[in-house]
N, C-alpha and C. Protein backbone atom coordinates (compact mmCIF):
# COMPACT_ATOMS: atom_id res chain seq x y z
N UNK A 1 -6.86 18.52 -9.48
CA UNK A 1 -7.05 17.12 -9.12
C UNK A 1 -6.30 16.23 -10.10
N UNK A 2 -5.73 15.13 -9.52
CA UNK A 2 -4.90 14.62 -10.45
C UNK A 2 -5.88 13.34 -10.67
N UNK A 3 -5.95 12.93 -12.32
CA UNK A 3 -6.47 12.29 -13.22
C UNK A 3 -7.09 11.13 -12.51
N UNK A 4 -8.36 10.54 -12.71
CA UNK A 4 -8.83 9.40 -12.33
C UNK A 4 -7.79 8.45 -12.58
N UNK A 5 -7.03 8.14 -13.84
CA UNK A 5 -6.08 7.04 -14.21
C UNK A 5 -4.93 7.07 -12.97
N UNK A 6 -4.69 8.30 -12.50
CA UNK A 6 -3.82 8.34 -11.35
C UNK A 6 -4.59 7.57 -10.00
N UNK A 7 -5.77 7.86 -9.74
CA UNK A 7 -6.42 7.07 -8.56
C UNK A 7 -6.21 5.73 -8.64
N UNK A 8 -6.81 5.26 -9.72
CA UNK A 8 -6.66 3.82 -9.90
C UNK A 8 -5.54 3.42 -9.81
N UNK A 9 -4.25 3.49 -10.32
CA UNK A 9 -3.17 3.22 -10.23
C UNK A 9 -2.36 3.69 -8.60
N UNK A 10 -3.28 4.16 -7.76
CA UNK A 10 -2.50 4.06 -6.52
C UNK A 10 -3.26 3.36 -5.40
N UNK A 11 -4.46 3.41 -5.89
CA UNK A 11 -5.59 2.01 -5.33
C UNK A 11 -4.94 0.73 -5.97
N UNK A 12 -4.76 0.28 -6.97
CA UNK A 12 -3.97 -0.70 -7.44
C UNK A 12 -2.78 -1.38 -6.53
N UNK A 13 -1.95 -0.62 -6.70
CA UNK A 13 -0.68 -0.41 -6.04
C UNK A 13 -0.85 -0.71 -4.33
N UNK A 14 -2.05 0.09 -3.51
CA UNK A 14 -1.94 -0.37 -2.44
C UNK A 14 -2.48 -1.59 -2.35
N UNK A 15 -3.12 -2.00 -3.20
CA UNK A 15 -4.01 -3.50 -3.21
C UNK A 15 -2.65 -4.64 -2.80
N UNK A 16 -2.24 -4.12 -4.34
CA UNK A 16 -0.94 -4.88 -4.61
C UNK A 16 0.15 -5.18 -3.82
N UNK A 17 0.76 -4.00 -2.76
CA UNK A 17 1.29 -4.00 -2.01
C UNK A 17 0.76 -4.92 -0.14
N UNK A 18 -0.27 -4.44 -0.12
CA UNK A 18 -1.15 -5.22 1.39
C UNK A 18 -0.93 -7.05 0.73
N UNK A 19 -1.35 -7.47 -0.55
CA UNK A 19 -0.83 -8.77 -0.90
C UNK A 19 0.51 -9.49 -0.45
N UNK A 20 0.94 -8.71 -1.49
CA UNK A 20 2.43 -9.15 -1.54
C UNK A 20 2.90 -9.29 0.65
N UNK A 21 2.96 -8.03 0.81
CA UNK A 21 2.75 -8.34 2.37
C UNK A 21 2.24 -8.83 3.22
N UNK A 22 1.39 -9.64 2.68
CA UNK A 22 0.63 -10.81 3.71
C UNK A 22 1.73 -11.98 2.99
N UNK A 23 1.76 -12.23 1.77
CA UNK A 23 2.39 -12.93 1.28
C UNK A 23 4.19 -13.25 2.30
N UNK A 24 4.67 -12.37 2.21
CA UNK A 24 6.33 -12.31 3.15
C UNK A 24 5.68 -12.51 4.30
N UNK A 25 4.68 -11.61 5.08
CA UNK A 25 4.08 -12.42 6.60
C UNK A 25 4.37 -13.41 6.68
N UNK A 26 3.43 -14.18 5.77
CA UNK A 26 3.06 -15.73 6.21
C UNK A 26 4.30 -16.36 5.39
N UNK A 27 5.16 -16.18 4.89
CA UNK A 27 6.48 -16.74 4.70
C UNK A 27 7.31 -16.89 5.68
N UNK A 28 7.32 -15.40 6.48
CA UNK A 28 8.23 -15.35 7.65
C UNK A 28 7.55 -16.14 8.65
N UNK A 29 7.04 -16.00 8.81
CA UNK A 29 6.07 -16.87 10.11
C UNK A 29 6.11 -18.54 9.64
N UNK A 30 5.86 -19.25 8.12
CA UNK A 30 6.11 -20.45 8.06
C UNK A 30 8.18 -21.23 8.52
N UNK A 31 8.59 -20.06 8.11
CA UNK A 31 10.20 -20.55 8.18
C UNK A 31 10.42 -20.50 9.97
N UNK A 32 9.78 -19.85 10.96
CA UNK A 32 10.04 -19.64 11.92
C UNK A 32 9.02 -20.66 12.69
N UNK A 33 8.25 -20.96 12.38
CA UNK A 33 7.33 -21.83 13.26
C UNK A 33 7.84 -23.57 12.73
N UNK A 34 7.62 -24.25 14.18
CA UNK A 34 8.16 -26.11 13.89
C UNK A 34 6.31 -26.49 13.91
N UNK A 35 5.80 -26.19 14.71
CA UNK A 35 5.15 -27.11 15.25
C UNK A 35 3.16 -26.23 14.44
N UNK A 36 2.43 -26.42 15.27
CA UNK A 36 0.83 -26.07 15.61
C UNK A 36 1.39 -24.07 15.31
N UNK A 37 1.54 -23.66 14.26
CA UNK A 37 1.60 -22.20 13.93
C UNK A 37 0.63 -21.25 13.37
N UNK A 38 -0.72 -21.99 13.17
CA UNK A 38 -1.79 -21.22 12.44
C UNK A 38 -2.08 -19.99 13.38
N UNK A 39 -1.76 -20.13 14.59
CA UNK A 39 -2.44 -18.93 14.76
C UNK A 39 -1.66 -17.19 14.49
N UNK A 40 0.01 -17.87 14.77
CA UNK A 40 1.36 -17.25 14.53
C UNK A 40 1.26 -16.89 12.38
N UNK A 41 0.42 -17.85 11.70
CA UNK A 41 0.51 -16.79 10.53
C UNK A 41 -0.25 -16.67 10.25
N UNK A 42 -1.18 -16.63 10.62
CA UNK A 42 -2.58 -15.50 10.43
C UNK A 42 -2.17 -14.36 11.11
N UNK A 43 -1.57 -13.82 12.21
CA UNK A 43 -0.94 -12.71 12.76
C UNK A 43 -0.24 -12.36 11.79
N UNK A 44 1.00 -12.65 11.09
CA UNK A 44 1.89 -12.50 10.71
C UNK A 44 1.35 -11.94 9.21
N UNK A 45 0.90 -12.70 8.42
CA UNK A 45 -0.14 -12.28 7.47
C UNK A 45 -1.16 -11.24 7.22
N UNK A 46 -1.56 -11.04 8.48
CA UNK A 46 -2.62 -9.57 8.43
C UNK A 46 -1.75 -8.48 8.91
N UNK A 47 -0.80 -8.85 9.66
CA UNK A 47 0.23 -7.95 9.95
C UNK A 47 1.23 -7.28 8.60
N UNK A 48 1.53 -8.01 8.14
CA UNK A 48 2.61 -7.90 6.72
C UNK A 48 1.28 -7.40 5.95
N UNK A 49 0.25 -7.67 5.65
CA UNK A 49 -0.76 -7.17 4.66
C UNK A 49 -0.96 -5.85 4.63
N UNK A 50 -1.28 -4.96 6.28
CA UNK A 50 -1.53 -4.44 6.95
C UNK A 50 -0.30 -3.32 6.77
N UNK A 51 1.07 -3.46 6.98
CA UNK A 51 2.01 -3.08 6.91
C UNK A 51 2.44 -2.30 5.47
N UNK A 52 2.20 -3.75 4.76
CA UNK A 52 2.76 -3.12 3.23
C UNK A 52 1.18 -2.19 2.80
N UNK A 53 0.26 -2.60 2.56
CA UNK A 53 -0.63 -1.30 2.13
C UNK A 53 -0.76 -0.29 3.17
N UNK A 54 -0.10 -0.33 4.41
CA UNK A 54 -0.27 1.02 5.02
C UNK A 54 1.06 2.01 4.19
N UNK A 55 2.07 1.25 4.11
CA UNK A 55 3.51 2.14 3.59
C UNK A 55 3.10 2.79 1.92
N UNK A 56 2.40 1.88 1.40
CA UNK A 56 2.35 2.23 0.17
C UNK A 56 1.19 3.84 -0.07
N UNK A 57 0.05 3.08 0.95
CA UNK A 57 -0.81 4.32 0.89
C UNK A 57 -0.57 4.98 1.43
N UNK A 58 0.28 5.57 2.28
CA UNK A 58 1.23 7.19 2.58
C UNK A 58 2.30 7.43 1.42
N UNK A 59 2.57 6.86 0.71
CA UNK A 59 3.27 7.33 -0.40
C UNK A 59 1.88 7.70 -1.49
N UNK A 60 1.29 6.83 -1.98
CA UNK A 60 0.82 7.24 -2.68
C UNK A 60 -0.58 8.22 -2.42
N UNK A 61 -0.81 8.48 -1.57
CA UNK A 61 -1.37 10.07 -1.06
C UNK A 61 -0.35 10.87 -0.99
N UNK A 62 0.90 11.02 -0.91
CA UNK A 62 1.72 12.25 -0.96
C UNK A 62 1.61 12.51 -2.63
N UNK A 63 2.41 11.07 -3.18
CA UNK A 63 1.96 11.97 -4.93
C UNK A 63 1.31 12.41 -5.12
N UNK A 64 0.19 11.93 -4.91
CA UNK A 64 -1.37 12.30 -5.55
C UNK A 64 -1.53 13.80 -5.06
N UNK A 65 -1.09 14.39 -4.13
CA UNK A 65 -1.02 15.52 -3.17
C UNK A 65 -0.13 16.52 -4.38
N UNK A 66 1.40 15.99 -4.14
CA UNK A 66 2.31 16.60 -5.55
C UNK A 66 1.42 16.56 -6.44
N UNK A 67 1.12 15.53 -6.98
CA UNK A 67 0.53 15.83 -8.66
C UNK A 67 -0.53 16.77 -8.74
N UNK A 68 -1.22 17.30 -7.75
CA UNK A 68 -2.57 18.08 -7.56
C UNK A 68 -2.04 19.72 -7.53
N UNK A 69 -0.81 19.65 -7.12
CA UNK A 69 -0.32 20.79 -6.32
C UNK A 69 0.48 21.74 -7.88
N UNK A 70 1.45 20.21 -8.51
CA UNK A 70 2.05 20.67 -9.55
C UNK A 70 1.19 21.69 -10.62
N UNK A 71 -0.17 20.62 -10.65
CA UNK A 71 -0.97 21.02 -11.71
C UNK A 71 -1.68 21.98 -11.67
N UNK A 72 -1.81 22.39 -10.25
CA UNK A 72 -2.21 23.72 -9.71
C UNK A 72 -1.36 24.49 -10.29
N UNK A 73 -0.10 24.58 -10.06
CA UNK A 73 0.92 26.03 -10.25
C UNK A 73 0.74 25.68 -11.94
N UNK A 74 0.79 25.22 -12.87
CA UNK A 74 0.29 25.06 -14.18
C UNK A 74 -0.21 26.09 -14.80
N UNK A 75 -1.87 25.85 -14.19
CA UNK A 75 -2.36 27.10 -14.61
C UNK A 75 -3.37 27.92 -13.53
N UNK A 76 -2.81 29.02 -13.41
CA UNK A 76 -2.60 29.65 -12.41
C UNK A 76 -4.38 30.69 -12.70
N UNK A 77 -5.20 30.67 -13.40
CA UNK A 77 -6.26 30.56 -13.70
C UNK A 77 -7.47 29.73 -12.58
N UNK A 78 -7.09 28.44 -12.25
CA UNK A 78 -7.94 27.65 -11.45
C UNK A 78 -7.77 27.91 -10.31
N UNK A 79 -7.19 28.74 -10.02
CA UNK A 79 -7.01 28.83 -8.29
C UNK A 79 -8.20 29.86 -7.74
């Protein structure tokens, strides 16, 4: 199992990432809308939120997967 400090740091990361991606959502959606758009970036926003912590948390379950796997072949004792 790879290290609690590793969990946190990829719970972090997807936090961080679903932000930032609501964040560009509702950017893209303000530069594209003239008029009455709230409902266009609240879509756009849970969408981009939605988006970026989905991409991040399939990456960071594959490491976490590697790092479990590496540390397995390590020591060959725990298996």
């Amino acid at each position: 199992m790879p290290s609690r400090t590793a969990f946190l740091l990829a719970f972090g990361s997807v936090i961080v990432a679903g932000v930032l991606g609501g964040i560009i959502g509702y950017g893209v959606a303000d530069l594209d809308c003239e008029r009455n758009c709230d409902p266009n970036r609240l879509l756009a926003t849970v969408l981009g939120a939605a988006f970026g912590a989905l991409g991040v948390g399939i990456v960071a379950v594959l490491v976490l997967r590697a790092m479990s796997e590496w540390r397995r072949g390590k020591n060959p004792s725990s298996n």
